[in-house]
PDB file of N, CA and C in Angstrom:
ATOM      1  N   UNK A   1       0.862 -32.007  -5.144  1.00  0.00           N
ATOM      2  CA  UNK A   1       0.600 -31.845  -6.542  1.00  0.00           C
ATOM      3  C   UNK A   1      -0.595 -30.911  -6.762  1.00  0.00           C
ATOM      4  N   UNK A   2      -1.657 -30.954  -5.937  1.00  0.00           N
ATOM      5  CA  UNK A   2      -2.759 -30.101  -6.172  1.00  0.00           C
ATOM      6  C   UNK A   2      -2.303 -29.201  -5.647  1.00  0.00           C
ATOM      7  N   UNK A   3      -1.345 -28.337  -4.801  1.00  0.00           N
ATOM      8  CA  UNK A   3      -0.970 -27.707  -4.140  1.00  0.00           C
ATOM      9  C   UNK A   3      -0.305 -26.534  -5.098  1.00  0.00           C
ATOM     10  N   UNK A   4       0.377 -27.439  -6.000  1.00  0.00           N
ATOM     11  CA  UNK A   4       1.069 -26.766  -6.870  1.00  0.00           C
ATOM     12  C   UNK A   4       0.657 -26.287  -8.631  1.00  0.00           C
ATOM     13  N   UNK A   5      -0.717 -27.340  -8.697  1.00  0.00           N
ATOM     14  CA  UNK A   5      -1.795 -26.776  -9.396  1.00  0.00           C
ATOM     15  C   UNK A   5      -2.232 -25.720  -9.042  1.00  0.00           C
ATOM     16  N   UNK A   6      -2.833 -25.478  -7.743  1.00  0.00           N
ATOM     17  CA  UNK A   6      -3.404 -24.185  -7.227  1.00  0.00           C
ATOM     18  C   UNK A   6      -2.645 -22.913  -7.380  1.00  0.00           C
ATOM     19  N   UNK A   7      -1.776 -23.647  -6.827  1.00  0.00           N
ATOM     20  CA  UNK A   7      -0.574 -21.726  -6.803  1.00  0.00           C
ATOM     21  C   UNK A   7      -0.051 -21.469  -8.137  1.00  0.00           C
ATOM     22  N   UNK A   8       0.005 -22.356  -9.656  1.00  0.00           N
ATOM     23  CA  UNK A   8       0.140 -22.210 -10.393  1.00  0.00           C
ATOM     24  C   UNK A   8      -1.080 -21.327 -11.306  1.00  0.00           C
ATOM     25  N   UNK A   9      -2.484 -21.698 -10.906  1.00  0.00           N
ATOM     26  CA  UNK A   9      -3.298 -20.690 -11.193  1.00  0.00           C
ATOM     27  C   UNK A   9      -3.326 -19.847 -10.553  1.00  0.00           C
ATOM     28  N   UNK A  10      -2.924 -19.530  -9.693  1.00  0.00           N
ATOM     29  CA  UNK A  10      -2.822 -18.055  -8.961  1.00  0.00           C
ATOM     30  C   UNK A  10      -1.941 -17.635  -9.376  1.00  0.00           C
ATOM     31  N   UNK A  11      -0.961 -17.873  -9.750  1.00  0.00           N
ATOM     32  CA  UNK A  11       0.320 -17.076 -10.418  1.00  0.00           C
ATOM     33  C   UNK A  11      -0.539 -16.612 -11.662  1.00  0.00           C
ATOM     34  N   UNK A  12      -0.214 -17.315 -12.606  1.00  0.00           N
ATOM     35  CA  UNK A  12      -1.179 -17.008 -14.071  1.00  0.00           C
ATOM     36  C   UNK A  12      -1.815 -16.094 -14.199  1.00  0.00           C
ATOM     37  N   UNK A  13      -3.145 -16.301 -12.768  1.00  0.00           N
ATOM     38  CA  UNK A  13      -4.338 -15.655 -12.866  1.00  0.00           C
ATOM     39  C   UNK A  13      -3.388 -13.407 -12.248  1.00  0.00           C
ATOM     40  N   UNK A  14      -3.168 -13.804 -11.442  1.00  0.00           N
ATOM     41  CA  UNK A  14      -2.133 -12.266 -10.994  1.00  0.00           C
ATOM     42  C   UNK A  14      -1.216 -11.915 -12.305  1.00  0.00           C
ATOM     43  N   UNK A  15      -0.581 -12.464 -12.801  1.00  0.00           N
ATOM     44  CA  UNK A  15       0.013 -12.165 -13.962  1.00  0.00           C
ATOM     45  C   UNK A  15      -0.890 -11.616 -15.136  1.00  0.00           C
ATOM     46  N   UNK A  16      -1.898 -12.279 -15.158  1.00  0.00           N
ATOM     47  CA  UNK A  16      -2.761 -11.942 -16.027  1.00  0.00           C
ATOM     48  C   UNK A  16      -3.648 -10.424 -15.705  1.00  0.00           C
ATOM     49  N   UNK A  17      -3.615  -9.985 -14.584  1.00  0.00           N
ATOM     50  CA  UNK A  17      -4.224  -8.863 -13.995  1.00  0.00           C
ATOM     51  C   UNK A  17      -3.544  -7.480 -14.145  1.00  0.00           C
ATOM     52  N   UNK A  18      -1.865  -8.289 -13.810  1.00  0.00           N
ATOM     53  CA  UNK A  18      -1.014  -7.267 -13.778  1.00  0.00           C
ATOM     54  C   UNK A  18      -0.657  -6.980 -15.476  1.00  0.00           C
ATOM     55  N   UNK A  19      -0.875  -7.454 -16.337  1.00  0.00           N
ATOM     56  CA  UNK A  19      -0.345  -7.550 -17.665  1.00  0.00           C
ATOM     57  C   UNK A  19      -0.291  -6.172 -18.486  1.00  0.00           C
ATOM     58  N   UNK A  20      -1.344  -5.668 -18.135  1.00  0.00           N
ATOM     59  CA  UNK A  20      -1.414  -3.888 -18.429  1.00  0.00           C
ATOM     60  C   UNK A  20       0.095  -2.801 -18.056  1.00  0.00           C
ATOM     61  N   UNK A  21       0.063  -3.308 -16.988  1.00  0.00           N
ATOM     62  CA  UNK A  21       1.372  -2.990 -15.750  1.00  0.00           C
ATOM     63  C   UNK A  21       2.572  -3.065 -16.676  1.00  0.00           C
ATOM     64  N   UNK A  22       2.866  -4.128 -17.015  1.00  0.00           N
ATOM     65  CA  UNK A  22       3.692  -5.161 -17.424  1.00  0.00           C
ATOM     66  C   UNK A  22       4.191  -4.438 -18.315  1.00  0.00           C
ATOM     67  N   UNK A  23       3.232  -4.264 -19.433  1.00  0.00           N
ATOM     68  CA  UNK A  23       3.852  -3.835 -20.715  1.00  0.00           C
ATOM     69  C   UNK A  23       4.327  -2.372 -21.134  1.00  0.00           C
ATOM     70  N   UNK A  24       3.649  -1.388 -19.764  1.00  0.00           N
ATOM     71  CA  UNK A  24       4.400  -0.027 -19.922  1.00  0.00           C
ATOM     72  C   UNK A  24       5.766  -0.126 -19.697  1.00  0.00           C
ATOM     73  N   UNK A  25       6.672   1.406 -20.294  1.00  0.00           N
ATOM     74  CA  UNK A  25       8.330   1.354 -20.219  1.00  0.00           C
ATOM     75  C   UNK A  25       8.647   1.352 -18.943  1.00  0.00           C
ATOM     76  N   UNK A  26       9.921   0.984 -18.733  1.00  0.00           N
ATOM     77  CA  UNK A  26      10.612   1.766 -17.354  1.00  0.00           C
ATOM     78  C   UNK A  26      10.690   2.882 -17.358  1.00  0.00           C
ATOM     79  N   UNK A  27      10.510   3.620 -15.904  1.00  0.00           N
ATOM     80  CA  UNK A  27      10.908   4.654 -16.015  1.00  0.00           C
ATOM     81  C   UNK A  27      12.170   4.834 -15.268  1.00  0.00           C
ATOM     82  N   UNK A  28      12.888   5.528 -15.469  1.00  0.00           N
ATOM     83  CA  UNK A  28      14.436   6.107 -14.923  1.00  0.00           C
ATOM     84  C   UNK A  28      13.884   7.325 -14.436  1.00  0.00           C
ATOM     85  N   UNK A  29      14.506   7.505 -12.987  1.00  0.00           N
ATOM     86  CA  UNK A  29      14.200   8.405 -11.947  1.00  0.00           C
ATOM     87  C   UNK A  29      15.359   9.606 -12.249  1.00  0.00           C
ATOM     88  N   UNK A  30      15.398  10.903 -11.713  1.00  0.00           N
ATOM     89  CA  UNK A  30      16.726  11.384 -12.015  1.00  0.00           C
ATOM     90  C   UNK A  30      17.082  11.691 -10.556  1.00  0.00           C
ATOM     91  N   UNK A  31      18.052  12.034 -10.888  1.00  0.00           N
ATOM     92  CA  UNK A  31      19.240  11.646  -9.637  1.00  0.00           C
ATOM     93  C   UNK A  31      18.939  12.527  -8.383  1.00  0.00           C
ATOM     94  N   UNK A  32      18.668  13.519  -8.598  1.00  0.00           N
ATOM     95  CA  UNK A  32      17.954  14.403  -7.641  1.00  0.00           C
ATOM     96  C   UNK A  32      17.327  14.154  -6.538  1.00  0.00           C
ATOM     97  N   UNK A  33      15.732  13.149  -7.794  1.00  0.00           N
ATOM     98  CA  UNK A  33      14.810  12.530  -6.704  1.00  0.00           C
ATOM     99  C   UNK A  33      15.687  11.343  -5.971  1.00  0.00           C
ATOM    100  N   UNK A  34      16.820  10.342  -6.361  1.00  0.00           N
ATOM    101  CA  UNK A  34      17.227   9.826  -5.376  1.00  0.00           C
ATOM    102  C   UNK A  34      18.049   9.716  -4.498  1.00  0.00           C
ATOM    103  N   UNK A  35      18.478  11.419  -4.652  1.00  0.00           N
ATOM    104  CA  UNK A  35      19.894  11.832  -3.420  1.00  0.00           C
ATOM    105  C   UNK A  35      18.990  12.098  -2.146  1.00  0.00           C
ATOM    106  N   UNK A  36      17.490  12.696  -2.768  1.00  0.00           N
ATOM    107  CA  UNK A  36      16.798  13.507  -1.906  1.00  0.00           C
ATOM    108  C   UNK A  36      16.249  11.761  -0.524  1.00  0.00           C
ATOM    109  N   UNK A  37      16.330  11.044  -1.012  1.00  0.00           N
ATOM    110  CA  UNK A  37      16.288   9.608   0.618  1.00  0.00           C
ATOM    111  C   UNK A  37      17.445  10.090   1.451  1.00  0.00           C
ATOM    112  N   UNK A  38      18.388  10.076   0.470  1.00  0.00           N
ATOM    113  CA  UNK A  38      19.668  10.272   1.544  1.00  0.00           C
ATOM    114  C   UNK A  38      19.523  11.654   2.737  1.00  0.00           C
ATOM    115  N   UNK A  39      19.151  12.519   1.913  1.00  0.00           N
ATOM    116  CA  UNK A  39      18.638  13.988   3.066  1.00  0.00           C
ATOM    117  C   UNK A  39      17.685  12.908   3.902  1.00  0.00           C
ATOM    118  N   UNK A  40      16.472  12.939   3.653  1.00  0.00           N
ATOM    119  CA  UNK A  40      15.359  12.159   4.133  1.00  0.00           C
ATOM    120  C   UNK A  40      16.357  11.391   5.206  1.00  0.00           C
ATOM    121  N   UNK A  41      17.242  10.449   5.246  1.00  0.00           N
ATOM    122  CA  UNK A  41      17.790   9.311   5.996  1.00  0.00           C
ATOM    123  C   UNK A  41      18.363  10.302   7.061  1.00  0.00           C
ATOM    124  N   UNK A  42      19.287  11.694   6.806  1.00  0.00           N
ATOM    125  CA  UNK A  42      19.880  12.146   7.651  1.00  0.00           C
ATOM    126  C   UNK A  42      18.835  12.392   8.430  1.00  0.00           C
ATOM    127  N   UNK A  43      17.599  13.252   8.131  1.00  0.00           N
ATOM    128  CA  UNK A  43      16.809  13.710   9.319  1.00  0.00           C
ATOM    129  C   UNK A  43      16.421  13.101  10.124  1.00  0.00           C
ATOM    130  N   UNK A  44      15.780  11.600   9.643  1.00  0.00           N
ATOM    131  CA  UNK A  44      15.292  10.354  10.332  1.00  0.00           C
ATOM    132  C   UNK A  44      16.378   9.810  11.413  1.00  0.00           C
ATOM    133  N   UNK A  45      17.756   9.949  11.096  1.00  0.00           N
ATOM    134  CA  UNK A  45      18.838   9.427  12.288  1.00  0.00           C
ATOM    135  C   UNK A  45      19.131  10.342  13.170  1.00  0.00           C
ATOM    136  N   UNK A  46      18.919  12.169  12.521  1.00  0.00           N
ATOM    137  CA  UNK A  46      18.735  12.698  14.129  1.00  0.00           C
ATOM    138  C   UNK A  46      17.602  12.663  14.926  1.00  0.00           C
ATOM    139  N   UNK A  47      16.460  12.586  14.427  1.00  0.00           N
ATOM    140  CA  UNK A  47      15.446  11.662  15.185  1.00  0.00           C
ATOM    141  C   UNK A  47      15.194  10.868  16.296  1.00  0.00           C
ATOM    142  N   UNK A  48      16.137   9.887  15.233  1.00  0.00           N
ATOM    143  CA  UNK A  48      16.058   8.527  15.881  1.00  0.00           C
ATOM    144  C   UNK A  48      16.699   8.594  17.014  1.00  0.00           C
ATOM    145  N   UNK A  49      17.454   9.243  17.974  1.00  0.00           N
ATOM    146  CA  UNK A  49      17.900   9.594  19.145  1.00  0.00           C
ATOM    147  C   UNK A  49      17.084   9.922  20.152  1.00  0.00           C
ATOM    148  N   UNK A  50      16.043  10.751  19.381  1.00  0.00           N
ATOM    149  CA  UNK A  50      14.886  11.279  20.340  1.00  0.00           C
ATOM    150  C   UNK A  50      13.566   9.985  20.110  1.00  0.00           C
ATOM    151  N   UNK A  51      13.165   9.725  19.454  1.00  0.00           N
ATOM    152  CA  UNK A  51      12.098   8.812  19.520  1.00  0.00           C
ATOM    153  C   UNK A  51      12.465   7.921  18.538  1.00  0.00           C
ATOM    154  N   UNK A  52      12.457   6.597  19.074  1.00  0.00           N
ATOM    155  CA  UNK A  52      12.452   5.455  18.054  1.00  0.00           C
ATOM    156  C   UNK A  52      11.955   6.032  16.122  1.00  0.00           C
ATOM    157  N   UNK A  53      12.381   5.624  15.394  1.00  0.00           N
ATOM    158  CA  UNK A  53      11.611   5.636  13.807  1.00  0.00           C
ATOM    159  C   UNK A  53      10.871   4.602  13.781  1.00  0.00           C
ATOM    160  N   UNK A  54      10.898   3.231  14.423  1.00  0.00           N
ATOM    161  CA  UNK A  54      10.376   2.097  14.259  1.00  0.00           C
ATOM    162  C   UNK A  54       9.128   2.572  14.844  1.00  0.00           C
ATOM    163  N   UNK A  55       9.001   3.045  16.357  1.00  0.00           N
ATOM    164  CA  UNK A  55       7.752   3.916  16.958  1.00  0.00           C
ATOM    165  C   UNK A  55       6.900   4.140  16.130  1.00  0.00           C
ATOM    166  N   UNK A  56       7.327   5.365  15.804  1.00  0.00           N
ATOM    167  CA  UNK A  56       6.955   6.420  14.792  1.00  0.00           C
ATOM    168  C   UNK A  56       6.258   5.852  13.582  1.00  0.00           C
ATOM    169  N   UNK A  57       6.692   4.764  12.737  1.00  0.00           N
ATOM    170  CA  UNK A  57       6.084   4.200  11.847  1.00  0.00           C
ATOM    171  C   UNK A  57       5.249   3.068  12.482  1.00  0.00           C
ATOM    172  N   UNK A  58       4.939   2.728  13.652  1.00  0.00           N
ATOM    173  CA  UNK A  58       4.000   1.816  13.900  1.00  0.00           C
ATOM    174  C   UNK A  58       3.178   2.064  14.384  1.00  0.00           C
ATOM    175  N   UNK A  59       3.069   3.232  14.805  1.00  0.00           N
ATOM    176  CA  UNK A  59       1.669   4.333  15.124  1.00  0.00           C
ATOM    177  C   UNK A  59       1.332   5.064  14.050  1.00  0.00           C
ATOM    178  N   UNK A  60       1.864   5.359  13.080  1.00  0.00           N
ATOM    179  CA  UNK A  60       1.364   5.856  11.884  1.00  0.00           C
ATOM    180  C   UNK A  60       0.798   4.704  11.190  1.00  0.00           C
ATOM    181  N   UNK A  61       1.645   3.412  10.841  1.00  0.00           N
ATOM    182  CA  UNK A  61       0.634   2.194  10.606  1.00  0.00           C
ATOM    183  C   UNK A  61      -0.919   1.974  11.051  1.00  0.00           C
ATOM    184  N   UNK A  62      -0.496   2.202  12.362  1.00  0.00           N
ATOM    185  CA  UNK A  62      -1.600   2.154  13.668  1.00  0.00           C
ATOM    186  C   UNK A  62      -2.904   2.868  12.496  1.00  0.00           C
ATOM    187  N   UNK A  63      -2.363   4.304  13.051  1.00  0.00           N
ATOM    188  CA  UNK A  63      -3.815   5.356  12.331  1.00  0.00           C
ATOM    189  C   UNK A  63      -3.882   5.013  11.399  1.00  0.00           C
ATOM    190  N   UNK A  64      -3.021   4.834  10.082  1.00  0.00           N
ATOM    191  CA  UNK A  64      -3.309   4.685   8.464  1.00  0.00           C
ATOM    192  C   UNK A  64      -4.448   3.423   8.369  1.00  0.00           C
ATOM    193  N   UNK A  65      -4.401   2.967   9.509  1.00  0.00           N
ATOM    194  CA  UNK A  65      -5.226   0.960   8.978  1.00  0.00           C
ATOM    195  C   UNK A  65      -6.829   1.671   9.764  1.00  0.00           C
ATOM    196  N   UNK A  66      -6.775   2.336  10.966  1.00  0.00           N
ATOM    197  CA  UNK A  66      -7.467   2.805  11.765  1.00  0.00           C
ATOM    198  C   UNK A  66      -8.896   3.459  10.653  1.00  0.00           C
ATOM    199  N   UNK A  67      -7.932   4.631  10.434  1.00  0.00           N
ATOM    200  CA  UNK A  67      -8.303   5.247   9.324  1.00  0.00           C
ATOM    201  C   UNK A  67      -9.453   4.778   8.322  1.00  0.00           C
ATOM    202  N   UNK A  68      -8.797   3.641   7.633  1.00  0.00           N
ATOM    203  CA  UNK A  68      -8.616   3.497   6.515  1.00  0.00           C
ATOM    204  C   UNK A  68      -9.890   2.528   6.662  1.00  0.00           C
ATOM    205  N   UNK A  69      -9.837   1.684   8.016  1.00  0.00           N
ATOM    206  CA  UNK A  69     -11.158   1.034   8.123  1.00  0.00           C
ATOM    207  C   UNK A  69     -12.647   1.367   8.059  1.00  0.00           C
ATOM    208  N   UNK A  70     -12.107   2.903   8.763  1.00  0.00           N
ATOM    209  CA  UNK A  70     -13.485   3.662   8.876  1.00  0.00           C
ATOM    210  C   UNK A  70     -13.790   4.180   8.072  1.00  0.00           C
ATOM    211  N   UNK A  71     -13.151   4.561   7.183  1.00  0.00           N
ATOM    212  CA  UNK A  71     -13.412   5.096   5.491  1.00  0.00           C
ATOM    213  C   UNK A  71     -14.058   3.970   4.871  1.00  0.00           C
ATOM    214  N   UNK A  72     -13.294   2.584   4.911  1.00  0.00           N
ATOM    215  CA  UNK A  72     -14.086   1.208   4.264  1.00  0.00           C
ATOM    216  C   UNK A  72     -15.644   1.134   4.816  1.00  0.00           C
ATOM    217  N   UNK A  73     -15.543   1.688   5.884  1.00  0.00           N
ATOM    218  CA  UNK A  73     -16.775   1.107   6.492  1.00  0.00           C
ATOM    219  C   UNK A  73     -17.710   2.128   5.949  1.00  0.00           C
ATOM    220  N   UNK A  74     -17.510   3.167   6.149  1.00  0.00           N
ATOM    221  CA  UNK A  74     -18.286   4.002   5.527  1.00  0.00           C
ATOM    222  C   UNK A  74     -19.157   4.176   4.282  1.00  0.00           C
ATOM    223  N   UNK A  75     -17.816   3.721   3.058  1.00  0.00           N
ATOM    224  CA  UNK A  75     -18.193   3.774   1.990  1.00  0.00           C
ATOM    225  C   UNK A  75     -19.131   2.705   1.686  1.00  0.00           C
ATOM    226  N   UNK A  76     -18.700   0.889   2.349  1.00  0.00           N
ATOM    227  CA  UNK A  76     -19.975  -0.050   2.278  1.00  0.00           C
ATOM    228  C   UNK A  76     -21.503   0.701   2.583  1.00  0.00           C
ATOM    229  N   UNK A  77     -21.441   1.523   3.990  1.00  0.00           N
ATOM    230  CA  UNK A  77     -22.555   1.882   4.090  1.00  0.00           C
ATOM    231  C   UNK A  77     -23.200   2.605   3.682  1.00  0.00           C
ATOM    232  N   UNK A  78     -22.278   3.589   2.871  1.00  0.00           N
ATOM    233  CA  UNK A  78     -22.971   4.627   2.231  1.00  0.00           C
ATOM    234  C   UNK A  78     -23.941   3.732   0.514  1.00  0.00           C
ATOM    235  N   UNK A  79     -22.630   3.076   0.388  1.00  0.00           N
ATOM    236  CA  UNK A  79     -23.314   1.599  -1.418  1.00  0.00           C
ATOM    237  C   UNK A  79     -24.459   1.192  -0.811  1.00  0.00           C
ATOM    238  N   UNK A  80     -24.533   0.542   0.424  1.00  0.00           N
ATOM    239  CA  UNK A  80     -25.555  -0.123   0.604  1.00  0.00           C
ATOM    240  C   UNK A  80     -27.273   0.769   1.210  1.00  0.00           C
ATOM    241  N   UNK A  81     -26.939   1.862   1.657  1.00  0.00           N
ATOM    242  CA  UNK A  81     -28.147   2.922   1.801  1.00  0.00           C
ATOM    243  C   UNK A  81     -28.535   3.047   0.332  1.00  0.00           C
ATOM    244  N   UNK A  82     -27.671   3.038  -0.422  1.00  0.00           N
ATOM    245  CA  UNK A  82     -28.147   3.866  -2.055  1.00  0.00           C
ATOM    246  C   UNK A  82     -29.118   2.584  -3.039  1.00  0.00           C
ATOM    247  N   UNK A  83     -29.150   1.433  -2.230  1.00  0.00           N
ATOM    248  CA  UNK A  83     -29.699   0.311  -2.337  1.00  0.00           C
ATOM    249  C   UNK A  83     -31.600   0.995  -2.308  1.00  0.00           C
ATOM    250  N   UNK A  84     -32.223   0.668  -3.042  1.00  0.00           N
ATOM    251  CA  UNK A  84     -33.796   1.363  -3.184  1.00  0.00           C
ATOM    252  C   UNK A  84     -34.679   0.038  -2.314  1.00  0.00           C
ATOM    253  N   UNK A  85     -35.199   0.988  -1.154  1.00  0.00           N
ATOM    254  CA  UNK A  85     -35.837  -0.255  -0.294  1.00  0.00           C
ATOM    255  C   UNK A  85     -35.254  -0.476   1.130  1.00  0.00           C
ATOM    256  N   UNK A  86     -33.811   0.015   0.954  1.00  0.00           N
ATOM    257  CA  UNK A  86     -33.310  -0.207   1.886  1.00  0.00           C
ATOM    258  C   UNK A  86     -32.960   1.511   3.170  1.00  0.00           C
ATOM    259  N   UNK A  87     -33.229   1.132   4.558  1.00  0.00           N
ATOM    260  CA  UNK A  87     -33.114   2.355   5.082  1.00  0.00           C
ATOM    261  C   UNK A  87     -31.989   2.729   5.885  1.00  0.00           C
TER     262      UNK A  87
END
C-alpha cells in the first residue's frame, strides 16, 4: 500500500514535469523522412555481414557514456572552481 502511494507520487510528480510536453500538437512526419530508415536498414544489413550492428552500437554506447562522463566531470569542476574561495 505504501508502495503504491509512492509510485503514485512519482507518476503525478513526472506528469507534472512533463505537462509543457504534453500540451504541444503532434507532429506528422512526411513520408520521405520515414522511407529514408528503410535506406538506413538496407545499409546496416550489408554491414551486418561484415561486423556485427549490435558491436557497433555497443562500442559507440561504450564512447557516448565514456564521453559524456568526462564532459560531466568537467563541467562540475569547472561550477565548482567558479565557487569564490575556492582553488
Amino acid at each position: 500500500m505504501i508502495t503504491t502511494i509512492l509510485l503514485t507520487i512519482f507518476y503525478n510528480f513526472i506528469l507534472a514535469i512533463l505537462w509543457p510536453i504534453r500540451i504541444l500538437p503532434d507532429v506528422s512526419l512526411p513520408a520521405d523522412f520515414l522511407a529514408s530508415f528503410g535506406v538506413i536498414g538496407g545499409y546496416l544489413s550489408g554491414l551486418n555481414e561484415i561486423i556485427p550492428v549490435a558491436t557497433i552500437l555497443t562500442i559507440l554506447g561504450l564512447i557516448l557514456t565514456i564521453e559524456g562522463s568526462i564532459l560531466l566531470y568537467k563541467s562540475i569542476k569547472w561550477v565548482y572552481q567558479k565557487i569564490p574561495g575556492v582553488n
